[in-house]
C-alpha atoms as a PDB file:
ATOM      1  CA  UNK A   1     126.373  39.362  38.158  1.00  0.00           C
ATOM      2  CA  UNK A   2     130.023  38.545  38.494  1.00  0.00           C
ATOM      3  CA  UNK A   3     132.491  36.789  40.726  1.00  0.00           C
ATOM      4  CA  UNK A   4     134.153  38.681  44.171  1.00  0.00           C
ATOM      5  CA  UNK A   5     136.825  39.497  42.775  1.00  0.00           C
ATOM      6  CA  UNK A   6     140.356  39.955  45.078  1.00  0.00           C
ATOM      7  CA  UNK A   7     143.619  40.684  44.035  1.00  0.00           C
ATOM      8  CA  UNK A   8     146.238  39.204  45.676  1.00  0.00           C
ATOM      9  CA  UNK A   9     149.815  40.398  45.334  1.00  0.00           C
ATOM     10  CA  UNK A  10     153.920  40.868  46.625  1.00  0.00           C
ATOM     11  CA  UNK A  11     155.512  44.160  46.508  1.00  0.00           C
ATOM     12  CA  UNK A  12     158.894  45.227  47.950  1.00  0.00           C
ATOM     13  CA  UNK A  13     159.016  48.261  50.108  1.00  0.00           C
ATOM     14  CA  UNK A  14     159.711  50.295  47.094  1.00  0.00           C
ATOM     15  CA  UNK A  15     156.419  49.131  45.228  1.00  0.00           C
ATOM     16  CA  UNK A  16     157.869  46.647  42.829  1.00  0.00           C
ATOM     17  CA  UNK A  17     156.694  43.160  41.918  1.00  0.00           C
ATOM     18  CA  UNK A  18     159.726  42.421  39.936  1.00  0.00           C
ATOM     19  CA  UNK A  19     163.492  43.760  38.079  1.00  0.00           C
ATOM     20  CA  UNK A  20     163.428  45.493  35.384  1.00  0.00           C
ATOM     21  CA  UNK A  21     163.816  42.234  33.684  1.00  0.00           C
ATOM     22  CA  UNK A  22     160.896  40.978  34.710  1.00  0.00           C
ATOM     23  CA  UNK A  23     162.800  38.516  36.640  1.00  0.00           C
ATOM     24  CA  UNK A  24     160.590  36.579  39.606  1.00  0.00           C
ATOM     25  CA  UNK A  25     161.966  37.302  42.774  1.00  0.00           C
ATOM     26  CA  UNK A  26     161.156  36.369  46.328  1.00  0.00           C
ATOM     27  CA  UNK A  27     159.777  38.861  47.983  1.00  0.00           C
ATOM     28  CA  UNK A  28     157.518  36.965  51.050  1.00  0.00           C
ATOM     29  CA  UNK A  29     158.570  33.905  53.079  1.00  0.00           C
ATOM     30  CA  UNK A  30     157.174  30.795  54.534  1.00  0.00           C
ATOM     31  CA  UNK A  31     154.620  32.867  56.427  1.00  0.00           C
ATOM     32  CA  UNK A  32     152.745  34.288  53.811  1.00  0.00           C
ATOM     33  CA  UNK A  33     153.692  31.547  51.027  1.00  0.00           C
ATOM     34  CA  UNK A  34     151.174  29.776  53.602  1.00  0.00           C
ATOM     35  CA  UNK A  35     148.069  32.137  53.924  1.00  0.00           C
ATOM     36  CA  UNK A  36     148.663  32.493  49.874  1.00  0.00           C
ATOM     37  CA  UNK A  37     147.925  28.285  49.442  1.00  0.00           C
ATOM     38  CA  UNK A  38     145.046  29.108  52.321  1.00  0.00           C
ATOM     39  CA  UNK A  39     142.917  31.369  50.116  1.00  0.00           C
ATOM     40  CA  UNK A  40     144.068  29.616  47.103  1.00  0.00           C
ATOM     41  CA  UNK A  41     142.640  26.468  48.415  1.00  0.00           C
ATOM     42  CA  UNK A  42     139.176  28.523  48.615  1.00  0.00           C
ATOM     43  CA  UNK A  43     138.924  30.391  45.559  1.00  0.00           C
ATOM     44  CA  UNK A  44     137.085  28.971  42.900  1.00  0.00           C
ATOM     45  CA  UNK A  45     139.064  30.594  40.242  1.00  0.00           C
ATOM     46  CA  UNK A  46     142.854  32.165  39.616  1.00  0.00           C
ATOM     47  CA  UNK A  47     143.528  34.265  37.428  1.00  0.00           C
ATOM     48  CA  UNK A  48     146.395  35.833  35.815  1.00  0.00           C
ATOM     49  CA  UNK A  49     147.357  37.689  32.314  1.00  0.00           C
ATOM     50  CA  UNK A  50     149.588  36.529  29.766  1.00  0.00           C
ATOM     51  CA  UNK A  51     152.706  38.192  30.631  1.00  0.00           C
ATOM     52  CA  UNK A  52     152.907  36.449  33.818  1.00  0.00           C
ATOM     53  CA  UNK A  53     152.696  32.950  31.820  1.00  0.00           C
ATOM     54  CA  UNK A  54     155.529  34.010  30.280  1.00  0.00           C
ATOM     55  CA  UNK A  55     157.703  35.593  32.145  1.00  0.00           C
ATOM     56  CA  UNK A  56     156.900  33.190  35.451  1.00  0.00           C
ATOM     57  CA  UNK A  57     155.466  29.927  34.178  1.00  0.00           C
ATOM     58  CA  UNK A  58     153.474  29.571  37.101  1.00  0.00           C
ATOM     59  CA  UNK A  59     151.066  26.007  37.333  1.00  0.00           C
ATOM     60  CA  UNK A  60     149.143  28.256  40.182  1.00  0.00           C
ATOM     61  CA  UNK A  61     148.152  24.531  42.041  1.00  0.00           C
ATOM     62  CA  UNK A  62     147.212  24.663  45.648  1.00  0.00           C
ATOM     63  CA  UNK A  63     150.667  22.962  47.509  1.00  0.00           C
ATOM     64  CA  UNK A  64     149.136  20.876  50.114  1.00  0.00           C
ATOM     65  CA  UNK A  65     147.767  18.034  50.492  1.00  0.00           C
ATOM     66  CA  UNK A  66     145.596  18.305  53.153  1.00  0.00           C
ATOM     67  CA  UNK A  67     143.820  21.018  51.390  1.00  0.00           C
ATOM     68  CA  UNK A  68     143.406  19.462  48.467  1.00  0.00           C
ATOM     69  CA  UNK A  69     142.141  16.680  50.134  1.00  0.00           C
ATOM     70  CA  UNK A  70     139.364  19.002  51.307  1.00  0.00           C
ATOM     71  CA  UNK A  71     138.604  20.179  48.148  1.00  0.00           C
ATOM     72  CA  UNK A  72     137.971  16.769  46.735  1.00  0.00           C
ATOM     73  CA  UNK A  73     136.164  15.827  50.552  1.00  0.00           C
ATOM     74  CA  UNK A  74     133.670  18.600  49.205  1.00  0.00           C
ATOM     75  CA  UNK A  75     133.001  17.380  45.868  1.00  0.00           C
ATOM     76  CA  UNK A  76     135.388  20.592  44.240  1.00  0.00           C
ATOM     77  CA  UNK A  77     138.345  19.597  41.785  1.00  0.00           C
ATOM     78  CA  UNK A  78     141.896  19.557  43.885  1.00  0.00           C
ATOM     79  CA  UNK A  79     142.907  23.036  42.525  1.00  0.00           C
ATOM     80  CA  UNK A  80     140.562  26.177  41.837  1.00  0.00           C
ATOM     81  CA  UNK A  81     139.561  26.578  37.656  1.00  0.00           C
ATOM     82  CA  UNK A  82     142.967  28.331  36.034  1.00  0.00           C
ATOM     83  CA  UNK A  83     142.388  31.247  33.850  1.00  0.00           C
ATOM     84  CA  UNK A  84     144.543  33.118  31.461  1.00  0.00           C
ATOM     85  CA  UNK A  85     143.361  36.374  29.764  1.00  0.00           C
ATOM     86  CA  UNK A  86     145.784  36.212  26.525  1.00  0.00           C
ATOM     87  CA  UNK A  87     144.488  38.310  23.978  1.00  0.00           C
ATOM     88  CA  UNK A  88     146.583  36.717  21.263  1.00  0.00           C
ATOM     89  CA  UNK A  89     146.137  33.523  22.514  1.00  0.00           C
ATOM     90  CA  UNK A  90     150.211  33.131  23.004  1.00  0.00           C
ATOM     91  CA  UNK A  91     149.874  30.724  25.979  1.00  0.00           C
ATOM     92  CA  UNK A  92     152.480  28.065  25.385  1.00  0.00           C
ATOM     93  CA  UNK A  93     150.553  24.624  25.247  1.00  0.00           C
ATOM     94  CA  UNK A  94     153.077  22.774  27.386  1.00  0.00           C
ATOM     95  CA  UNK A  95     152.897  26.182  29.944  1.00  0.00           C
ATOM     96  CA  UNK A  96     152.836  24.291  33.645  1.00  0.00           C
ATOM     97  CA  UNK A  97     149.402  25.975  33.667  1.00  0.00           C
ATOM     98  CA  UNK A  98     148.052  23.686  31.342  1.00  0.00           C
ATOM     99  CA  UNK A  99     150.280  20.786  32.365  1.00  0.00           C
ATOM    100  CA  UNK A 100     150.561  20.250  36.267  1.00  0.00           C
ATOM    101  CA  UNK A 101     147.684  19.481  38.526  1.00  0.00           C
ATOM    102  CA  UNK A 102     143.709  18.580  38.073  1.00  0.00           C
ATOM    103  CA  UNK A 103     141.470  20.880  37.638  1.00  0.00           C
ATOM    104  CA  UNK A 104     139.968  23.391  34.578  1.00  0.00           C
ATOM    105  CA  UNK A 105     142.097  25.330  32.809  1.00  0.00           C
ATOM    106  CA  UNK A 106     140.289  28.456  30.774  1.00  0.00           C
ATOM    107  CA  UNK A 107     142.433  30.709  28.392  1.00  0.00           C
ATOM    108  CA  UNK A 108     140.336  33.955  27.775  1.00  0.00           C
ATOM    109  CA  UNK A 109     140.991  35.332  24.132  1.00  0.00           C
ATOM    110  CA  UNK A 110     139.794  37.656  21.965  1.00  0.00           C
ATOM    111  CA  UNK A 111     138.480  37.366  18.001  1.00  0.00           C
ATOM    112  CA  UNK A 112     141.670  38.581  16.836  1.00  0.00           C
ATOM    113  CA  UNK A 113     143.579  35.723  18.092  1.00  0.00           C
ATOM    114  CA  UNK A 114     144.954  33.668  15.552  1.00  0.00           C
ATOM    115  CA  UNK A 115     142.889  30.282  14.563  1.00  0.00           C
ATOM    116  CA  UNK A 116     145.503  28.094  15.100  1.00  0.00           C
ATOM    117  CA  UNK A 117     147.171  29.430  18.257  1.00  0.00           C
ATOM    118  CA  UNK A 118     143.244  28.834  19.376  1.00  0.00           C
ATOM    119  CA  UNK A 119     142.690  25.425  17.993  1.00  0.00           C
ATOM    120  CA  UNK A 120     145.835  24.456  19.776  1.00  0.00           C
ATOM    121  CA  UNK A 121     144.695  25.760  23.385  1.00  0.00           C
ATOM    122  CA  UNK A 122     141.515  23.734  22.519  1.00  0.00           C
ATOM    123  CA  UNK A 123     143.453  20.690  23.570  1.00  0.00           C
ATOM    124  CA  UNK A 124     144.589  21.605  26.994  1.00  0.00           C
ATOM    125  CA  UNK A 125     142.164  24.038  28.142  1.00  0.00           C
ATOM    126  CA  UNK A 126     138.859  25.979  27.584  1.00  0.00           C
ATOM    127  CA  UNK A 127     138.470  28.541  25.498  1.00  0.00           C
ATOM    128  CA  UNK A 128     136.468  31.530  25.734  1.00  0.00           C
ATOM    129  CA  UNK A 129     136.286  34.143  23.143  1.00  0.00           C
ATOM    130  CA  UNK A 130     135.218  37.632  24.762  1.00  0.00           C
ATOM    131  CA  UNK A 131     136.046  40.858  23.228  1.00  0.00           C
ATOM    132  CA  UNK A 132     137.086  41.929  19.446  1.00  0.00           C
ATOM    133  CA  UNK A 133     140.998  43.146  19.334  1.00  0.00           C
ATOM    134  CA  UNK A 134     141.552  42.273  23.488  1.00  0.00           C
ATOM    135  CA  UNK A 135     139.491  40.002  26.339  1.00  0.00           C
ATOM    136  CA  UNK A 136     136.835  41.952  27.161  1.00  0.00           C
ATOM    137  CA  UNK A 137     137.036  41.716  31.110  1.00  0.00           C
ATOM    138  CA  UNK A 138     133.792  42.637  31.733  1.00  0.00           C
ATOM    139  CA  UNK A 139     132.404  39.994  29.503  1.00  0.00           C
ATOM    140  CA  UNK A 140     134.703  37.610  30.712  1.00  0.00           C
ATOM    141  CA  UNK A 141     133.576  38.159  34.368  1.00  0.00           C
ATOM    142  CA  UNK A 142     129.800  37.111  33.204  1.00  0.00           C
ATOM    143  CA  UNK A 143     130.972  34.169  31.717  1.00  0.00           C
ATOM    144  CA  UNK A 144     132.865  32.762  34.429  1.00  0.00           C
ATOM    145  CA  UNK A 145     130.044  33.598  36.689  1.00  0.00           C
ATOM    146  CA  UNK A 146     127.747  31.514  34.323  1.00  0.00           C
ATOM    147  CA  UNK A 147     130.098  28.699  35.272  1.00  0.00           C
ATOM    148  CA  UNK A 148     129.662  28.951  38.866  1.00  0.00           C
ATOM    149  CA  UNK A 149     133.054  30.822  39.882  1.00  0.00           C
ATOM    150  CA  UNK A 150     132.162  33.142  42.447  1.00  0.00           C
ATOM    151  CA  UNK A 151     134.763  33.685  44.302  1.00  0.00           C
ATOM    152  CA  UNK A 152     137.632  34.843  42.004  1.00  0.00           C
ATOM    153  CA  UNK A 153     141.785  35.677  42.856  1.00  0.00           C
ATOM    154  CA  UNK A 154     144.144  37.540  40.791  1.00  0.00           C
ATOM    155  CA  UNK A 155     147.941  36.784  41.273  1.00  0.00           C
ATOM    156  CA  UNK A 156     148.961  39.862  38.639  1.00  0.00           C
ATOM    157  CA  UNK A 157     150.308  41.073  36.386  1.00  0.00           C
ATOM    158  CA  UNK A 158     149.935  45.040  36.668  1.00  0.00           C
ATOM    159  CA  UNK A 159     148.821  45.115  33.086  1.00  0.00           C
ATOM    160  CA  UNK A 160     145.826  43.086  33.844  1.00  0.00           C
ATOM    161  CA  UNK A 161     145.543  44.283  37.448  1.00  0.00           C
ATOM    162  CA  UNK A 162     145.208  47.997  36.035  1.00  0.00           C
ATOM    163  CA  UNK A 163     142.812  46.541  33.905  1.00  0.00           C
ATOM    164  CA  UNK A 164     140.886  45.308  36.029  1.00  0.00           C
ATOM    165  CA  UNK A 165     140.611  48.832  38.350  1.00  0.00           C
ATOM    166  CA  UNK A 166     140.206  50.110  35.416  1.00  0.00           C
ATOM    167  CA  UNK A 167     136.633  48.437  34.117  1.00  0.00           C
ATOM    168  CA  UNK A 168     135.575  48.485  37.974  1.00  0.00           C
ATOM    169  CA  UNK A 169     136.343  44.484  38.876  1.00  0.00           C
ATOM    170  CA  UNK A 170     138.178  44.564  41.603  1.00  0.00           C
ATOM    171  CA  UNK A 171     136.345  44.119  45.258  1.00  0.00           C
ATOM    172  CA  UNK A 172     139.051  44.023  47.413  1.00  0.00           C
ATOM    173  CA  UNK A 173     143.256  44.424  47.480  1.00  0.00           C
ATOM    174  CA  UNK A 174     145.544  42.207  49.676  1.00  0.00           C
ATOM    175  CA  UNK A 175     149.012  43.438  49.285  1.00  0.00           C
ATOM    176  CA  UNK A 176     151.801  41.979  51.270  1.00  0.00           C
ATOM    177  CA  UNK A 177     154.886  44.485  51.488  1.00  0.00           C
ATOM    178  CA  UNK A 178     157.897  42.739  52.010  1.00  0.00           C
ATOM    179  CA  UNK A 179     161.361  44.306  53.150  1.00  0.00           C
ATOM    180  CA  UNK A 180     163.503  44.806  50.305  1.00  0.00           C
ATOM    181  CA  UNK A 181     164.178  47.019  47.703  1.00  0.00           C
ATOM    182  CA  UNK A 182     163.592  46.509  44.095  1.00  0.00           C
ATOM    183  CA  UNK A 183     164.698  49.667  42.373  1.00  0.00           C
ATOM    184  CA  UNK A 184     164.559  50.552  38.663  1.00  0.00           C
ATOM    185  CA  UNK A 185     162.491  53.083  36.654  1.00  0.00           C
ATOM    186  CA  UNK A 186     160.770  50.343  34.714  1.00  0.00           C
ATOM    187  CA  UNK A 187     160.356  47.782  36.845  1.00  0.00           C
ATOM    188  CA  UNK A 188     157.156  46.893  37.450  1.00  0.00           C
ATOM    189  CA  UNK A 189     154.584  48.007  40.017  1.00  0.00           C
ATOM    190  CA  UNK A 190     151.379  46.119  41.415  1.00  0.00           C
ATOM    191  CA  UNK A 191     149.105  48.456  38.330  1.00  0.00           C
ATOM    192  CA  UNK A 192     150.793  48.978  34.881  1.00  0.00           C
ATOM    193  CA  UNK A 193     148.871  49.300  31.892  1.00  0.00           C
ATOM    194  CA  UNK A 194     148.127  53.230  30.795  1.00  0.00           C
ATOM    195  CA  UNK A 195     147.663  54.016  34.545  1.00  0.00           C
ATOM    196  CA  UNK A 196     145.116  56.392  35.347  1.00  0.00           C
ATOM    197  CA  UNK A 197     145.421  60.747  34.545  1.00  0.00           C
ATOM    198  CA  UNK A 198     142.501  62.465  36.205  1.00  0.00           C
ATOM    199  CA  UNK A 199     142.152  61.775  40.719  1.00  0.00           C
ATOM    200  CA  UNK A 200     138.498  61.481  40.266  1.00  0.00           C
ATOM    201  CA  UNK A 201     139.146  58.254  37.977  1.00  0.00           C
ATOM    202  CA  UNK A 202     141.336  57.110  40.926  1.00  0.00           C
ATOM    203  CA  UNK A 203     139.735  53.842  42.353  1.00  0.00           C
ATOM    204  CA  UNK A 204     139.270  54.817  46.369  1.00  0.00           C
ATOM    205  CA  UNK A 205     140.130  51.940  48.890  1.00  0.00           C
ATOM    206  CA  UNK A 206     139.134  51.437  52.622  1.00  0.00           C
ATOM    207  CA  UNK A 207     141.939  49.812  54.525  1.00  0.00           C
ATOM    208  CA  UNK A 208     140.641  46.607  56.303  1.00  0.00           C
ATOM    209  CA  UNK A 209     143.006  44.842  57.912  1.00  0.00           C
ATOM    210  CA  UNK A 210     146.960  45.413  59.177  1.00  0.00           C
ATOM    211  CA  UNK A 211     149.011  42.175  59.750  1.00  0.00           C
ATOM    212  CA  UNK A 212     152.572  41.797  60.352  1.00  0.00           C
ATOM    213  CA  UNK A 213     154.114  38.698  58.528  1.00  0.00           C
ATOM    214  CA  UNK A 214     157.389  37.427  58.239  1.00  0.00           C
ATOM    215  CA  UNK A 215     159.241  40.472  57.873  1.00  0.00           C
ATOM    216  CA  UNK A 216     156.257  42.713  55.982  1.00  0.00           C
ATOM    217  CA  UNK A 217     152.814  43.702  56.376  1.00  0.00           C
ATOM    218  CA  UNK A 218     149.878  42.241  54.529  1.00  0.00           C
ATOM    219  CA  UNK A 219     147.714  45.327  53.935  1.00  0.00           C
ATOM    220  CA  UNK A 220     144.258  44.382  53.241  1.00  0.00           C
ATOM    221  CA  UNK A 221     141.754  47.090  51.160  1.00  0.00           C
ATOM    222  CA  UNK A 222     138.090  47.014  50.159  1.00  0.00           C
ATOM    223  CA  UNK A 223     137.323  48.789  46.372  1.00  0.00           C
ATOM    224  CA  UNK A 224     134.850  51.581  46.904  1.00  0.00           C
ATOM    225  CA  UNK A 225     132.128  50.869  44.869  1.00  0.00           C
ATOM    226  CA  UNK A 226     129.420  52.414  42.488  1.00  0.00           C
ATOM    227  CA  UNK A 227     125.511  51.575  43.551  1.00  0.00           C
ATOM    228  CA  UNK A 228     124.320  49.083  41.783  1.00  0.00           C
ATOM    229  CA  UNK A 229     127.754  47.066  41.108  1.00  0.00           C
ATOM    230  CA  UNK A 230     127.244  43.970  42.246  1.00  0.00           C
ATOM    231  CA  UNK A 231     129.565  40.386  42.678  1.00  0.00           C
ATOM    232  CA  UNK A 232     128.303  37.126  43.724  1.00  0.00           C
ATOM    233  CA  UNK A 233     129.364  37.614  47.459  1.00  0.00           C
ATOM    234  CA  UNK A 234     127.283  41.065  47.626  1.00  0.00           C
END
């Protein structure tokens, strides 16, 4: 078994999440930076790859109070376990993911990662070693399920979203369009990675849901799925 996994994500019309600099931009607004604390409040995981620590330095905390004061009201830490997959282990160890806010912090990397780089994460965060040259995902899912994370969000980035579609983990996609235009051969889009070639490797969505926020749509999609896969939630 593994945890429901959902991806959660901002694109602009134009199917960025970024420049070409990999420059964070805004692309929601108040509306939706409020339903995004809402489910983050009731996840019991986030994750996110290694490029994003980089390039964003996100602490990926739930913002208000009141919700963290129902976390702790129902015996859960203020802010959902924090998970980096980081291959290389090159998560800075004064990142604001392993600095602000209570809470578990888990940096996924694999055997190839360098000893020290490891030892160092040791300090700040647990460390799971899952895969030989990169984080096994697959793997990875099982172990955070043996931890009790069942319900798990994914904030980005396309390389590890793409990875993700690709080993079959993703249960359901919430994108929220937003109304502006990115532009820019290679900037990047909600799936990087290798991308798939062949349309019968093409993961097949069902759209949910259709709601208007701020000035965009939040487009919500279940993952078709093979008999026999199975999450936590079903």
């Amino acid at each position: 078994m593994r945890p429901y996994v959902f991806v959660n994500l901002a694109m602009s019309a134009d199917g960025k999440i970024s420049t070409r600099e990999r420059r964070q931009v805004k692309i929601s607004g108040s509306e939706d930076f409020e339903r995004v604390d809402l489910i983050k409040a009731d996840a019991d995981g986030i994750m996110v790859g290694i490029g994003t620590v980089l390039a964003d330095n996100p602490s990926l905390t739930v913002k208000s109070s009141e919700r963290k004061g129902e976390r702790t009201a129902a015996g859960r830490e203020e802010n959902p376990a924090r998970i980096v997959v980081d291959s290389m282990a090159r998560t800075p160890v004064d990142a604001d993911i392993l600095v602000k806010g209570a809470g578990k912090r888990i940096v996924a990397v694999s055997a190839a990662a360098p000893a020290g780089r490891v030892d160092a994460l040791r300090e700040r965060a647990e460390v799971i070693v899952v895969g030989e040259h990169t984080v096994d995902l697959a793997a990875l899912m099982k172990a955070l399920a043996g931890i009790g994370i069942r319900l798990l969000m994914v904030e980005g980035g396309g390389t590890l979203i793409w990875g993700l579609f690709k080993a079959g983990l993703v249960d359901e996609l919430r994108t929220y369009v937003g109304s502006v235009v990115i532009g820019g051969s290679g900037a990047p889009t909600p799936a990087d990675g290798d991308g798939f070639l062949a349309e019968g490797e093409f993961p097949r969505l069902t759209l949910t849901g259709v709601e208007r926020i701020d000035d965009g749509v939040l487009l919500t999609w279940q993952v078709k799925k093979e008999e026999g896969d199975r999450s936590l939630r079903g």
